[in-house]
N, C-alpha and C. Protein backbone atom coordinates (compact mmCIF):
# COMPACT_ATOMS: atom_id res chain seq x y z
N UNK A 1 -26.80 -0.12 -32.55
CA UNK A 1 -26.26 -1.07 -33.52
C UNK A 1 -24.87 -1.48 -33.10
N UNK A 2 -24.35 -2.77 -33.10
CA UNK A 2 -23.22 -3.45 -32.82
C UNK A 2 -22.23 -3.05 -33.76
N UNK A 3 -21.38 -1.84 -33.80
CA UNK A 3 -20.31 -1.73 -34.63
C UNK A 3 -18.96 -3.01 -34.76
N UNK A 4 -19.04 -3.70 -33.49
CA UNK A 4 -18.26 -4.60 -33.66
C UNK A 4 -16.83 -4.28 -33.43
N UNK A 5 -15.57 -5.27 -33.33
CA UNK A 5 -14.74 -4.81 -32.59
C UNK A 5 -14.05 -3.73 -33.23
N UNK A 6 -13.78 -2.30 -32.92
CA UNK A 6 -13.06 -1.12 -33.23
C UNK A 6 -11.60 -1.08 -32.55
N UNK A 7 -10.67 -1.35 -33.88
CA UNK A 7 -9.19 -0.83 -33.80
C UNK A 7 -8.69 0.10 -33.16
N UNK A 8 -7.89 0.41 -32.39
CA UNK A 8 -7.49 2.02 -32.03
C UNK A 8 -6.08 1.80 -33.21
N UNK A 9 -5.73 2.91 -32.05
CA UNK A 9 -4.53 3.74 -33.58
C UNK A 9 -3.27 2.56 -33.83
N UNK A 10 -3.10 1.14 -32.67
CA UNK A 10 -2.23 0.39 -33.31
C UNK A 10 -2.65 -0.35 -34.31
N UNK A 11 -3.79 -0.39 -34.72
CA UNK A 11 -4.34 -1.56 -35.56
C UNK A 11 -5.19 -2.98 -34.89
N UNK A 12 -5.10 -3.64 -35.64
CA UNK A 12 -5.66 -5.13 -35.17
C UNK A 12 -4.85 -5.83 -33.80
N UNK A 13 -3.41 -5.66 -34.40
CA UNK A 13 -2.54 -6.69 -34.28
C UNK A 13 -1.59 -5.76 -33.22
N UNK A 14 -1.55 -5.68 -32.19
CA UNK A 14 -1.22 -4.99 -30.92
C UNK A 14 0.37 -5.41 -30.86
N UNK A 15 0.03 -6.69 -30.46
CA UNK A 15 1.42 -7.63 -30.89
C UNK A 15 2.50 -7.52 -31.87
N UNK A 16 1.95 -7.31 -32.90
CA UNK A 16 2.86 -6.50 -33.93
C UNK A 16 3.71 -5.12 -33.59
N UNK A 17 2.19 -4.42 -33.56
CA UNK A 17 2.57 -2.95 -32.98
C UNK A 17 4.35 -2.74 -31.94
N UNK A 18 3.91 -3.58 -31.31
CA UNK A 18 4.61 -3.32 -29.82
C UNK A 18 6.29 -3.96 -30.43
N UNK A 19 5.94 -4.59 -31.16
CA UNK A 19 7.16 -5.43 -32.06
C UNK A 19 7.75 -4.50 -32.97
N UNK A 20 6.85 -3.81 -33.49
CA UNK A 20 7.52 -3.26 -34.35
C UNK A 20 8.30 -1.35 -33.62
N UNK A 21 7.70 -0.98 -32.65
CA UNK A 21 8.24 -0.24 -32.27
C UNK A 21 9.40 -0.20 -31.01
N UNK A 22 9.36 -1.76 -30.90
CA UNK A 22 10.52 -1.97 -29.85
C UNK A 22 11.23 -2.49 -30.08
N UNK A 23 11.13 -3.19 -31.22
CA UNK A 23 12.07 -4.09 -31.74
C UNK A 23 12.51 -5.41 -30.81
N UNK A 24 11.30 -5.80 -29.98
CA UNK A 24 11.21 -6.72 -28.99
C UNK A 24 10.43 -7.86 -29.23
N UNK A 25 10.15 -9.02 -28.98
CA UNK A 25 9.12 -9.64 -29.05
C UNK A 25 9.15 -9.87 -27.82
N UNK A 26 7.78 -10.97 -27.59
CA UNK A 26 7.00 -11.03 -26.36
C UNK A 26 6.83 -9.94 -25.62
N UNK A 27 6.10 -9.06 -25.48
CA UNK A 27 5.93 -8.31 -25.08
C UNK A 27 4.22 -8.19 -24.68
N UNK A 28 4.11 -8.39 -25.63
CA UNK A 28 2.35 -8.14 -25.51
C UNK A 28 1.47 -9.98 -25.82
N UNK A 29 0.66 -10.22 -24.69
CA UNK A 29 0.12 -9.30 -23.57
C UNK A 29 0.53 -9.10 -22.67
N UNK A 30 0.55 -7.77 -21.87
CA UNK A 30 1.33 -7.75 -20.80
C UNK A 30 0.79 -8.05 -19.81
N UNK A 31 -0.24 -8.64 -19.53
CA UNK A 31 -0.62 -9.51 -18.62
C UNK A 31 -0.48 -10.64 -18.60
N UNK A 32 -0.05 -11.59 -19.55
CA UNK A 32 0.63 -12.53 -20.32
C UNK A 32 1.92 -12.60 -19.52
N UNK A 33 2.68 -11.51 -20.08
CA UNK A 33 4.31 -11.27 -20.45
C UNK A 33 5.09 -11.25 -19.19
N UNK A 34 4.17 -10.23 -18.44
CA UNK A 34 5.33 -9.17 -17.62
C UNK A 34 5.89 -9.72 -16.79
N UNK A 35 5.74 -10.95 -16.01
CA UNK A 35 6.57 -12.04 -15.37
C UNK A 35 7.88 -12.55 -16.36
N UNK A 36 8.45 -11.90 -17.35
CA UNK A 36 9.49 -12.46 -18.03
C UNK A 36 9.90 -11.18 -17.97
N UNK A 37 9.64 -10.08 -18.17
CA UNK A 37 10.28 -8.65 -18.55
C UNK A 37 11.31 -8.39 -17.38
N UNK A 38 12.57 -7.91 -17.94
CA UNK A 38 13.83 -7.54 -17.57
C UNK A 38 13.59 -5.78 -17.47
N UNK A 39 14.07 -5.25 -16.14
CA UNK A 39 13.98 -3.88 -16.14
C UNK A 39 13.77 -2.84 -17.39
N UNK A 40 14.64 -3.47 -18.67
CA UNK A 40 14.52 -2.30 -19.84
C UNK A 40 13.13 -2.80 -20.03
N UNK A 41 12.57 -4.04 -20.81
CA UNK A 41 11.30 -4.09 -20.87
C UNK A 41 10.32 -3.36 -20.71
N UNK A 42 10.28 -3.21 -19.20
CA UNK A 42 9.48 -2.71 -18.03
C UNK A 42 9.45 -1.13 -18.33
N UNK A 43 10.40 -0.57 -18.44
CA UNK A 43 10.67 1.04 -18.97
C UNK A 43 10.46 1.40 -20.05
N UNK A 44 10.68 0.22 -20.90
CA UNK A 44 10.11 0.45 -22.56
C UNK A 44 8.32 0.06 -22.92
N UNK A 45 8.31 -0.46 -21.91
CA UNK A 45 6.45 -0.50 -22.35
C UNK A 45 5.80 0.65 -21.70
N UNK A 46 6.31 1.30 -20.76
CA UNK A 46 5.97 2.05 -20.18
C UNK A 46 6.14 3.37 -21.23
N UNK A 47 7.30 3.75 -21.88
CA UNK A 47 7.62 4.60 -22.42
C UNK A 47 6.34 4.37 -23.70
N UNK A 48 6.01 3.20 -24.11
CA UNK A 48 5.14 3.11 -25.26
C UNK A 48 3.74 3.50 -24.99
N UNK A 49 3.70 2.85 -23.87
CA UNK A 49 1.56 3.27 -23.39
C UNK A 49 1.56 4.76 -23.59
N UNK A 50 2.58 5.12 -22.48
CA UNK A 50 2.68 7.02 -22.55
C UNK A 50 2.78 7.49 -24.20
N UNK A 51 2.98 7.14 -24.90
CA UNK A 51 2.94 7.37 -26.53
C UNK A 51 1.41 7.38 -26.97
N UNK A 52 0.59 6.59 -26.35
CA UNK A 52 -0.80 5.59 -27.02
C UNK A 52 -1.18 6.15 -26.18
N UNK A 53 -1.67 6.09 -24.82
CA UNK A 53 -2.28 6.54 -23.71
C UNK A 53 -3.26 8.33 -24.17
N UNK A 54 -4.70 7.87 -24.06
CA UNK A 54 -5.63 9.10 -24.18
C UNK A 54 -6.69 8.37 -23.23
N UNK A 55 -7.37 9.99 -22.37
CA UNK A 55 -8.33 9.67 -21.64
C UNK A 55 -9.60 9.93 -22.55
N UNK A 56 -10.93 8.60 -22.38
CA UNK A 56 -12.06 8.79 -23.12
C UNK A 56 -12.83 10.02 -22.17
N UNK A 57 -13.36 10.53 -23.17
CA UNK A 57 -14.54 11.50 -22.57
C UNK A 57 -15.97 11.30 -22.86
N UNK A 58 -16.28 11.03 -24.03
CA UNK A 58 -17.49 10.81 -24.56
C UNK A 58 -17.80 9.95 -25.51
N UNK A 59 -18.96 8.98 -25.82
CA UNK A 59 -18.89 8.08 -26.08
C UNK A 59 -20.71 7.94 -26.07
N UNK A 60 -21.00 6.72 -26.75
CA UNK A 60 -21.97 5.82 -26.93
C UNK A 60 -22.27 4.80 -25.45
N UNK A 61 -22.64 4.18 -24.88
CA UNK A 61 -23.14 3.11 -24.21
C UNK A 61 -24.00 2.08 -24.87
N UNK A 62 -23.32 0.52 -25.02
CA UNK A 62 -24.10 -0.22 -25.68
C UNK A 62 -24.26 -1.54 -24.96
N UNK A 63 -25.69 -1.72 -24.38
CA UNK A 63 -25.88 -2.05 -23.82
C UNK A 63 -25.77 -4.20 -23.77
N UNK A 64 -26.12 -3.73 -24.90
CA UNK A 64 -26.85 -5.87 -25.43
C UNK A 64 -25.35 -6.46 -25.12
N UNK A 65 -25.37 -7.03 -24.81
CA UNK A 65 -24.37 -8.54 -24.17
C UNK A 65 -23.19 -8.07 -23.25
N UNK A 66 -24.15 -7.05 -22.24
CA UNK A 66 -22.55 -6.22 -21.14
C UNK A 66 -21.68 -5.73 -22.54
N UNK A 67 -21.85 -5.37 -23.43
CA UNK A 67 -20.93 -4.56 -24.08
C UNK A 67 -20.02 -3.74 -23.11
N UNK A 68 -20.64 -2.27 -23.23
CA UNK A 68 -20.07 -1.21 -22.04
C UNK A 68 -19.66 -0.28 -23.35
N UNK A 69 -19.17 1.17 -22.45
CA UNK A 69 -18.71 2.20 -23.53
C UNK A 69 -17.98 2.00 -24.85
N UNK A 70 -18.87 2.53 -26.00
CA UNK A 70 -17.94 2.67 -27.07
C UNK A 70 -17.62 4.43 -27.21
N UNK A 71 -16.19 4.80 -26.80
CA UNK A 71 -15.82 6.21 -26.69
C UNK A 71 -15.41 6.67 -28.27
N UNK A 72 -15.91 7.66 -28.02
CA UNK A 72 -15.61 8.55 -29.65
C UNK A 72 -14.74 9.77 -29.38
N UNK A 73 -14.26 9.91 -28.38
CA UNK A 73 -13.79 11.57 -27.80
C UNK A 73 -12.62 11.38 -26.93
N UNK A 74 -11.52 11.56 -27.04
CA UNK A 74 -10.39 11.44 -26.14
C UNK A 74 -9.51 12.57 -25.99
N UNK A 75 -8.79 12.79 -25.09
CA UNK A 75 -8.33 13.91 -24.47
C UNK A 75 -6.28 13.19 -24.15
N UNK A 76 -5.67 13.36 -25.39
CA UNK A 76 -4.29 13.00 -25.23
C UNK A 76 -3.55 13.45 -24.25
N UNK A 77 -3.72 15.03 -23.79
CA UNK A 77 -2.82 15.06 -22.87
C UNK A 77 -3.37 14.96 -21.64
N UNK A 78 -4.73 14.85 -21.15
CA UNK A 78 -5.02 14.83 -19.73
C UNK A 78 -4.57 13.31 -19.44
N UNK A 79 -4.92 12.30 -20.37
CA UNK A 79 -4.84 11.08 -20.40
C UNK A 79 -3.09 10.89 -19.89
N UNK A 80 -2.48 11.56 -20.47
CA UNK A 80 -1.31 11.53 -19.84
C UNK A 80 -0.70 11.54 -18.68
N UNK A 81 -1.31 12.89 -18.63
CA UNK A 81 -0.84 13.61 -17.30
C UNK A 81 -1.29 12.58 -16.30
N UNK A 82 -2.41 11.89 -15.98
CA UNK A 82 -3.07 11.17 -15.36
C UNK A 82 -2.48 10.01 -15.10
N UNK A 83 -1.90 9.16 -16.48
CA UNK A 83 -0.75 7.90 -16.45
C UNK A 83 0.54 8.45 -15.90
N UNK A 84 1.30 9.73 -15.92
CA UNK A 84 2.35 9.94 -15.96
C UNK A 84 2.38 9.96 -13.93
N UNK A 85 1.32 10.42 -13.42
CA UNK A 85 1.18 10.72 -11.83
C UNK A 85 1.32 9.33 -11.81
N UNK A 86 0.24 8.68 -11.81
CA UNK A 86 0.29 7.29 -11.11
C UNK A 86 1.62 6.39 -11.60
N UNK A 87 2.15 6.29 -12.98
CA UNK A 87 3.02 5.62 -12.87
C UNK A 87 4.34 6.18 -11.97
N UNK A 88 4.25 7.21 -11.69
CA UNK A 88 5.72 7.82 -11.27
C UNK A 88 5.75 7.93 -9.71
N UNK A 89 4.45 7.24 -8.91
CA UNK A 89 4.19 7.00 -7.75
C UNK A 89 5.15 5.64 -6.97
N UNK A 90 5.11 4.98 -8.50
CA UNK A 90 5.62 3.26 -8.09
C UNK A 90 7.34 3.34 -8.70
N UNK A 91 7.82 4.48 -9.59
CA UNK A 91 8.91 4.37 -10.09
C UNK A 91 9.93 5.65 -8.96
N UNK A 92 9.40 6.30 -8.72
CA UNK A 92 9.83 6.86 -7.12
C UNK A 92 10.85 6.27 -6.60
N UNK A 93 10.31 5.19 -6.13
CA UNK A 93 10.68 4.03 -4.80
C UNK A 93 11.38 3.01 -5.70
N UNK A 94 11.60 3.40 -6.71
CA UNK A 94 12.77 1.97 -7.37
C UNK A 94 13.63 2.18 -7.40
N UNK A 95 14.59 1.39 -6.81
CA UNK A 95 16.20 1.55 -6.76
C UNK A 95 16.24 3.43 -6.17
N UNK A 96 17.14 3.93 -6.82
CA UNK A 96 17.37 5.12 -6.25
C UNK A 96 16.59 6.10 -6.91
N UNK A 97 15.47 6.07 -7.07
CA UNK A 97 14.24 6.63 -7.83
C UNK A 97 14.46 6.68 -9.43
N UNK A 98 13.18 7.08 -10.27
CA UNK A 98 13.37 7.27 -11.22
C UNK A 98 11.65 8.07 -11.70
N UNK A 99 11.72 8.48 -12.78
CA UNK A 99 10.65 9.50 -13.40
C UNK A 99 10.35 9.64 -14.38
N UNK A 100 8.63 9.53 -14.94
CA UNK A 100 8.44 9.35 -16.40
C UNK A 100 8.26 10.95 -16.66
N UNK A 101 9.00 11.38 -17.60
CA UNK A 101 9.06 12.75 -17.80
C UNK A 101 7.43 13.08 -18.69
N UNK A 102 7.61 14.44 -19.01
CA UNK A 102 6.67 15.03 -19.71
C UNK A 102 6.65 14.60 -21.12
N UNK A 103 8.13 14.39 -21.58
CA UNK A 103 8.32 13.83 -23.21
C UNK A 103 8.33 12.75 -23.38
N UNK A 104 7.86 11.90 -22.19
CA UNK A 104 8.06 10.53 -21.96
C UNK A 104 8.96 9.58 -22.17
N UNK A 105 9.67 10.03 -21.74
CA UNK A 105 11.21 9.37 -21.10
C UNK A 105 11.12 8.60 -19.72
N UNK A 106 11.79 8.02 -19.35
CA UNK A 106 12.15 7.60 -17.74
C UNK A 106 13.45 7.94 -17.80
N UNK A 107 13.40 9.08 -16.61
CA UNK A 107 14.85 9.23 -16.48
C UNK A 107 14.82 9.11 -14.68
N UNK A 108 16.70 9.28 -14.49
CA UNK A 108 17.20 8.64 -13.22
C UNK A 108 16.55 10.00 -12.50
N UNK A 109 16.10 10.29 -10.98
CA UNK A 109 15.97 11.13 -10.22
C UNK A 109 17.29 11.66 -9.49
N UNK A 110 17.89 10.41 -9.28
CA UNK A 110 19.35 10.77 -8.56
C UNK A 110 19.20 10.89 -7.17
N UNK A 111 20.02 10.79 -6.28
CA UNK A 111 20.21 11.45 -4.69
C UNK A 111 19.64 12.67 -4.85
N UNK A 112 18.91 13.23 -3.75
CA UNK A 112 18.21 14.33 -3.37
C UNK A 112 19.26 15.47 -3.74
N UNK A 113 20.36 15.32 -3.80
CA UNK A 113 21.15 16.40 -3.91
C UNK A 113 21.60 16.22 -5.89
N UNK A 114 21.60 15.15 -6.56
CA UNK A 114 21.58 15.72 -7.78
C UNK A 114 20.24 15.66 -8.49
N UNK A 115 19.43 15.35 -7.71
CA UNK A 115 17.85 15.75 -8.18
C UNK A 115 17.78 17.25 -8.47
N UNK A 116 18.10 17.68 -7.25
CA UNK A 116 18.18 19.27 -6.86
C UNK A 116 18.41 20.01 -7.98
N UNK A 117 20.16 19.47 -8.50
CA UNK A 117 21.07 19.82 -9.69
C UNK A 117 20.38 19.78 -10.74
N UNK A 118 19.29 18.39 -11.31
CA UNK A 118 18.61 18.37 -12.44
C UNK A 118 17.46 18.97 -12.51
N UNK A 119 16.86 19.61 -11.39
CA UNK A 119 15.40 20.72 -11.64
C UNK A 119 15.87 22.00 -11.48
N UNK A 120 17.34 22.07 -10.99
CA UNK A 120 17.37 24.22 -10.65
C UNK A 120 17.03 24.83 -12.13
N UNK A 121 17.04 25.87 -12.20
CA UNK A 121 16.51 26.86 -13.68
C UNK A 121 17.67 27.24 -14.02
N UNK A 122 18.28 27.06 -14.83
CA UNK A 122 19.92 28.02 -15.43
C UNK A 122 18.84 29.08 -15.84
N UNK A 123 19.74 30.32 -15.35
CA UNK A 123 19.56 31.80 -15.97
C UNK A 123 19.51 32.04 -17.46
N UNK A 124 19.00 32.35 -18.07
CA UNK A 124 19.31 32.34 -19.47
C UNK A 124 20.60 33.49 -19.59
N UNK A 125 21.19 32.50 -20.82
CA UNK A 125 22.79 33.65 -20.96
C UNK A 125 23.00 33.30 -22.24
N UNK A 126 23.10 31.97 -22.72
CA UNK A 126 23.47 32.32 -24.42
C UNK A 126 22.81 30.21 -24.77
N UNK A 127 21.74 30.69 -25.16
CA UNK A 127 20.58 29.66 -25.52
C UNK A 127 21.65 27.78 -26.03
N UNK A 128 22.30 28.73 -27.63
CA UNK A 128 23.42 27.73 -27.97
C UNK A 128 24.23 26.95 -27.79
N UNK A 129 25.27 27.95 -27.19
CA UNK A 129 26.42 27.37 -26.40
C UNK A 129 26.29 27.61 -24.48
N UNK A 130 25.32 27.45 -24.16
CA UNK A 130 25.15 27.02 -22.65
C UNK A 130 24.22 26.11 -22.01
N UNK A 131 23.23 26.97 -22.26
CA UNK A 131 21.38 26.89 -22.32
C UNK A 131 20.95 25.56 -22.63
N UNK A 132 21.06 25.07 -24.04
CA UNK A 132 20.71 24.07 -24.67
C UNK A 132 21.81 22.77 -24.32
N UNK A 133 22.84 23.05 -24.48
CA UNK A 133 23.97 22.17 -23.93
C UNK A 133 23.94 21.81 -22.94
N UNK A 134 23.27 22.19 -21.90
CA UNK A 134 23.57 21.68 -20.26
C UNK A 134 22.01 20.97 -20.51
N UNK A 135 21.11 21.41 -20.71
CA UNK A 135 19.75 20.66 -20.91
C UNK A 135 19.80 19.64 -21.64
N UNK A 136 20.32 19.23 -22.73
CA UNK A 136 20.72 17.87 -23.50
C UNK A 136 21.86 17.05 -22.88
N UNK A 137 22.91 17.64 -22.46
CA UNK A 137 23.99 16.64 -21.22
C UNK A 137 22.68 16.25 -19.96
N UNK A 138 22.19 17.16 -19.51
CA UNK A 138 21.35 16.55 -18.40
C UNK A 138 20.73 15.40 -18.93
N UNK A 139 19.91 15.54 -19.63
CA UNK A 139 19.20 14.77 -20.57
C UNK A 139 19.52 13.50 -21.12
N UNK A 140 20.73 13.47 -21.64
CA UNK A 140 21.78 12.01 -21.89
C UNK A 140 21.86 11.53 -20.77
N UNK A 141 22.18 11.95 -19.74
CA UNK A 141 23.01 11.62 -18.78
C UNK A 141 21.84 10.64 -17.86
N UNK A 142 20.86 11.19 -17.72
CA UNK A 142 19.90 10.66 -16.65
C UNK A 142 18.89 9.71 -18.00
N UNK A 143 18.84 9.45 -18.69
CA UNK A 143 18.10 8.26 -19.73
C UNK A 143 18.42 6.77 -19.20
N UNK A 144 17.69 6.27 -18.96
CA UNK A 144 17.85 4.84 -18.63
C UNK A 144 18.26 4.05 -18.92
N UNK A 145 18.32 4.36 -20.93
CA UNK A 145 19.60 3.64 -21.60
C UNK A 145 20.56 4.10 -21.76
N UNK A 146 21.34 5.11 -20.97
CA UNK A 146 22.57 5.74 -21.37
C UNK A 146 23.38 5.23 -21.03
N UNK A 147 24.42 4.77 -21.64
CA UNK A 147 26.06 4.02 -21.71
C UNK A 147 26.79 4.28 -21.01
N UNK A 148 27.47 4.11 -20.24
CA UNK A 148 28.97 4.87 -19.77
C UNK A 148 29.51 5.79 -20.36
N UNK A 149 29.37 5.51 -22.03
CA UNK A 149 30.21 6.49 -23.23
C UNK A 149 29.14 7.21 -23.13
N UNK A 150 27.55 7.31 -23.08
CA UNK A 150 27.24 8.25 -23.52
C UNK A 150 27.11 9.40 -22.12
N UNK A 151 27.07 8.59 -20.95
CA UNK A 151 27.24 9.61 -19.59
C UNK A 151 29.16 10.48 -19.44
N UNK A 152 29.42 9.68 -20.33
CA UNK A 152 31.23 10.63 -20.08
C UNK A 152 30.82 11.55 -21.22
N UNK A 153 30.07 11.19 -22.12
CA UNK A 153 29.89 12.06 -23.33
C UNK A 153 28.86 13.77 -22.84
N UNK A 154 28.24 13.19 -22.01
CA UNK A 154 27.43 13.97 -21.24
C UNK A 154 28.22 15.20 -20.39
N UNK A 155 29.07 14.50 -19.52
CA UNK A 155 30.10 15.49 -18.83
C UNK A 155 31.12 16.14 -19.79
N UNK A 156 31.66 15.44 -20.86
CA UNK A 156 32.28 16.20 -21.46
C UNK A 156 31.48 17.53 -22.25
N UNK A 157 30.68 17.04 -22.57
CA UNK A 157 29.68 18.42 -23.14
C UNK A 157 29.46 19.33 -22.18
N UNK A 158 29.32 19.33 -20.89
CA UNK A 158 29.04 20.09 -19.22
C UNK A 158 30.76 20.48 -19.78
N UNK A 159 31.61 20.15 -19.81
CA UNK A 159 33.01 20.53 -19.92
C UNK A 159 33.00 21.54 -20.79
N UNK A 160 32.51 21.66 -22.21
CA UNK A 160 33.36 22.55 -22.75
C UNK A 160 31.93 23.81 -22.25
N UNK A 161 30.79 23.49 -22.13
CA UNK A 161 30.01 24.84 -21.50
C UNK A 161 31.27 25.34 -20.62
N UNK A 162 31.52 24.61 -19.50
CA UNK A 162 32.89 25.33 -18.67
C UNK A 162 33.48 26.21 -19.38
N UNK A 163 34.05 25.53 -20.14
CA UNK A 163 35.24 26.56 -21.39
C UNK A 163 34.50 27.48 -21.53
N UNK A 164 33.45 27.63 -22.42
CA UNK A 164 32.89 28.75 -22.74
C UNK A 164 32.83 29.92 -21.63
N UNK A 165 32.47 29.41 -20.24
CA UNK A 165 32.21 30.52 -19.94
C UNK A 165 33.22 30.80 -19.09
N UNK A 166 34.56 30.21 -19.11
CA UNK A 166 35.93 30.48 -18.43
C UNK A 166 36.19 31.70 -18.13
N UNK A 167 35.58 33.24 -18.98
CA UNK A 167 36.01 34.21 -18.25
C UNK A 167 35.16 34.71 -17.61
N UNK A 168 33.90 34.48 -17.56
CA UNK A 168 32.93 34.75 -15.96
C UNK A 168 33.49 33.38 -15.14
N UNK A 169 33.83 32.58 -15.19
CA UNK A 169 34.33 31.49 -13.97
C UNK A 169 35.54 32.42 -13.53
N UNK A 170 36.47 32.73 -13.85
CA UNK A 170 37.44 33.43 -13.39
C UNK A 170 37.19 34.79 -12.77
N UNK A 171 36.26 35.09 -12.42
CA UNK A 171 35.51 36.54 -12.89
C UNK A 171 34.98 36.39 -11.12
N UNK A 172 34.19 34.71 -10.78
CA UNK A 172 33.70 34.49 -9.89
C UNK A 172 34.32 33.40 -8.79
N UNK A 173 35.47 32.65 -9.41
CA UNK A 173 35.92 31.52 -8.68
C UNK A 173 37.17 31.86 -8.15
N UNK A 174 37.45 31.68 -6.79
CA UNK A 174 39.29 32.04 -6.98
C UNK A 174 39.83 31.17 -7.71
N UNK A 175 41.17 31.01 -7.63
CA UNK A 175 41.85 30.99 -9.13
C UNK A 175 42.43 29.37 -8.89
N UNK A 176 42.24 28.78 -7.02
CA UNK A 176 42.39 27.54 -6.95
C UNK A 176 41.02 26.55 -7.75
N UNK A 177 40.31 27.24 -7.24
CA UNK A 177 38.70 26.60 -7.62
C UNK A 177 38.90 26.22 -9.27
N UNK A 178 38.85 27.28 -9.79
CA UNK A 178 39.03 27.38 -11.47
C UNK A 178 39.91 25.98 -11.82
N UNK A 179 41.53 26.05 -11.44
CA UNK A 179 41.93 25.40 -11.48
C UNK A 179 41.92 23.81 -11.35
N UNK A 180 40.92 23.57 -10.03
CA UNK A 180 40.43 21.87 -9.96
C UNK A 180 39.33 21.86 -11.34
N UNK A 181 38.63 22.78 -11.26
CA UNK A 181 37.15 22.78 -12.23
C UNK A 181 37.87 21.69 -13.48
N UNK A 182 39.50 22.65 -13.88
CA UNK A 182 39.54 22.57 -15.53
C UNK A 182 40.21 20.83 -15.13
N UNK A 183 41.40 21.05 -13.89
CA UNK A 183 41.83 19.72 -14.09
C UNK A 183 41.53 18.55 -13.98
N UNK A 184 39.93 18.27 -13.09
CA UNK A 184 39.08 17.62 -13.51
C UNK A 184 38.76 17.08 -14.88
N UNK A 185 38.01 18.38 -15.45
CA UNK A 185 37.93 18.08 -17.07
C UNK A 185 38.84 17.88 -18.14
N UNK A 186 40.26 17.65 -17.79
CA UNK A 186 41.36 18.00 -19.00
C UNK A 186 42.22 16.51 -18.30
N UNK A 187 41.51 15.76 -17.10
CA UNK A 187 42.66 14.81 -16.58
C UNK A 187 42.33 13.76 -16.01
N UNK A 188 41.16 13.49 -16.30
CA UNK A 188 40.23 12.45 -16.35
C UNK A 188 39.37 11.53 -17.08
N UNK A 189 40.20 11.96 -18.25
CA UNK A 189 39.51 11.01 -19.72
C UNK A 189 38.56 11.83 -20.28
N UNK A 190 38.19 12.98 -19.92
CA UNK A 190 36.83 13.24 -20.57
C UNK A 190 36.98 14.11 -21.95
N UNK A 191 37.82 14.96 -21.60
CA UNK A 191 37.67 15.88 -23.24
C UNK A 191 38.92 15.45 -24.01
N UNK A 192 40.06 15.30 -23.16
CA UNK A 192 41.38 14.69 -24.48
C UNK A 192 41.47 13.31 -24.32
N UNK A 193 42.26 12.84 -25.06
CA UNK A 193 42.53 11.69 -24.73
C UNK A 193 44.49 11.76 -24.67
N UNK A 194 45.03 11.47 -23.90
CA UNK A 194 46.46 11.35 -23.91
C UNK A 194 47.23 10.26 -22.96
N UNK A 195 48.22 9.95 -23.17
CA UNK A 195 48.93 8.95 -21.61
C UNK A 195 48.74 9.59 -20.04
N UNK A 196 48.89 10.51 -19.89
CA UNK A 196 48.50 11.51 -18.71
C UNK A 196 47.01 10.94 -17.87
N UNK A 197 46.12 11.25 -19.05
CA UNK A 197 45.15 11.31 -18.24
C UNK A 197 44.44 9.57 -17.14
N UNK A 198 43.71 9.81 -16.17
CA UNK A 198 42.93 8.83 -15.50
C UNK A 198 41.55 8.44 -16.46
N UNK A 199 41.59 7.07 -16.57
CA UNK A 199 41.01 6.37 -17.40
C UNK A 199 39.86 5.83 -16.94
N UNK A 200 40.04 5.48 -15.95
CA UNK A 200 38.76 4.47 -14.91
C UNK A 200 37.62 5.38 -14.47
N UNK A 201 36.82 5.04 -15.17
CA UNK A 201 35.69 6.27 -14.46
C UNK A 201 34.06 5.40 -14.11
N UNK A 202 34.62 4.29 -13.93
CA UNK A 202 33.69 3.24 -13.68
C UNK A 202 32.63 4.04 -12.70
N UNK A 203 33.81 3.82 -11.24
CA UNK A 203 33.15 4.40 -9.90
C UNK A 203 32.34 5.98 -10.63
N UNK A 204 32.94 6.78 -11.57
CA UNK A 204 32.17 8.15 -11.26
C UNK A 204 30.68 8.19 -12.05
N UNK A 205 30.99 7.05 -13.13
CA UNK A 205 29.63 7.29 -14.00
C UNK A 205 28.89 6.00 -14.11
N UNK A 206 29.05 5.16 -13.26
CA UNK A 206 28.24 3.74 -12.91
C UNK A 206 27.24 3.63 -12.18
């Protein structure tokens, strides 16, 4: 029997959908569209499929007028995992790479050497004030929409973890090392603000 056309979870009106969670128009269809889409676009529809995106498993076959599968059974996270490989094959090789995460984000990959920096494992030492703080600065920092303010906001949070753990840094750094660490962070705009400090941080967080 011809159930006729079946909604998925955006509704009828796709177009809407995509409007209303991006706060974009034109967007959909993106076979339509995507010759107008500006890089965020491009990262934000992507970020949305990965939201919607399930692989069918099982299903009906209906045959009368080339219909083709009507699926009743889907599998959210294989469906993922599956979009998340192939899209992150083609976002690799853009500009200086980039990566659709597991929470579905696109974030920056960075030079091989702060790639490195954003996958090592911190030791666990104090969940609160270290742990969680360096994983959410990472996190700000490499987002595709992150600001200048919110990437200085990022290092300054990496700053006061520093503080915190100032007496194992002293414990392990000679006492010149320590010293650039803090005057870095105390003289470069990031945690005070005063006449003293260097303001321009274009070049470091651009």
């Amino acid at each position: 029997m011809d159930a006729g056309e079946i909604h998925g979870l955006v509704g009828s009106d796709v177009e809407l959908h995509f409007f209303k969670k991006l706060r974009k128009p034109d967007l959909w269809p993106i076979y339509d569209k995507y010759k107008d889409y500006v890089e965020d676009d491009v990262f934000d529809v992507i970020e949305l499929l990965y939201d919607l995106i399930s692989k069918p498993l099982a299903g009906n076959y209906h045959s009368w007028n080339d219909c083709g599968w009507h699926y009743d059974t889907f599998d959210k996270e294989v469906g993922r995992k599956e979009f998340r490989d192939e899209i992150n094959e083609f976002l690799k090789d853009y500009q200086d790479g980039w990566e659709l995460s597991e929470s579905g984000e696109i974030l920056s990959k960075g030079d091989e050497g702060l790639n490195n920096l954003y996958k090592a494992n911190l030791p666990e030492f104090d969940s609160d004030n270290v742990n969680d703080k360096v994983k959410n600065a990472i996190l700000k920092f490499r987002r595709h929409k992150s600001s200048i303010n919110e990437r200085k906001e990022a290092v300054r949070e990496l700053a006061d973890v520093l503080e915190f753990l100032r007496p194992q840094v002293k414990q392990e750094l000679l006492t010149k090392d320590e010293s650039d660490l803090f005057n870095i962070a105390n003289n470069f705009g990031i945690r005070h603000h005063n006449q003293i400090q260097k303001k321009n941080m274009t070049k470091q967080f651009g």
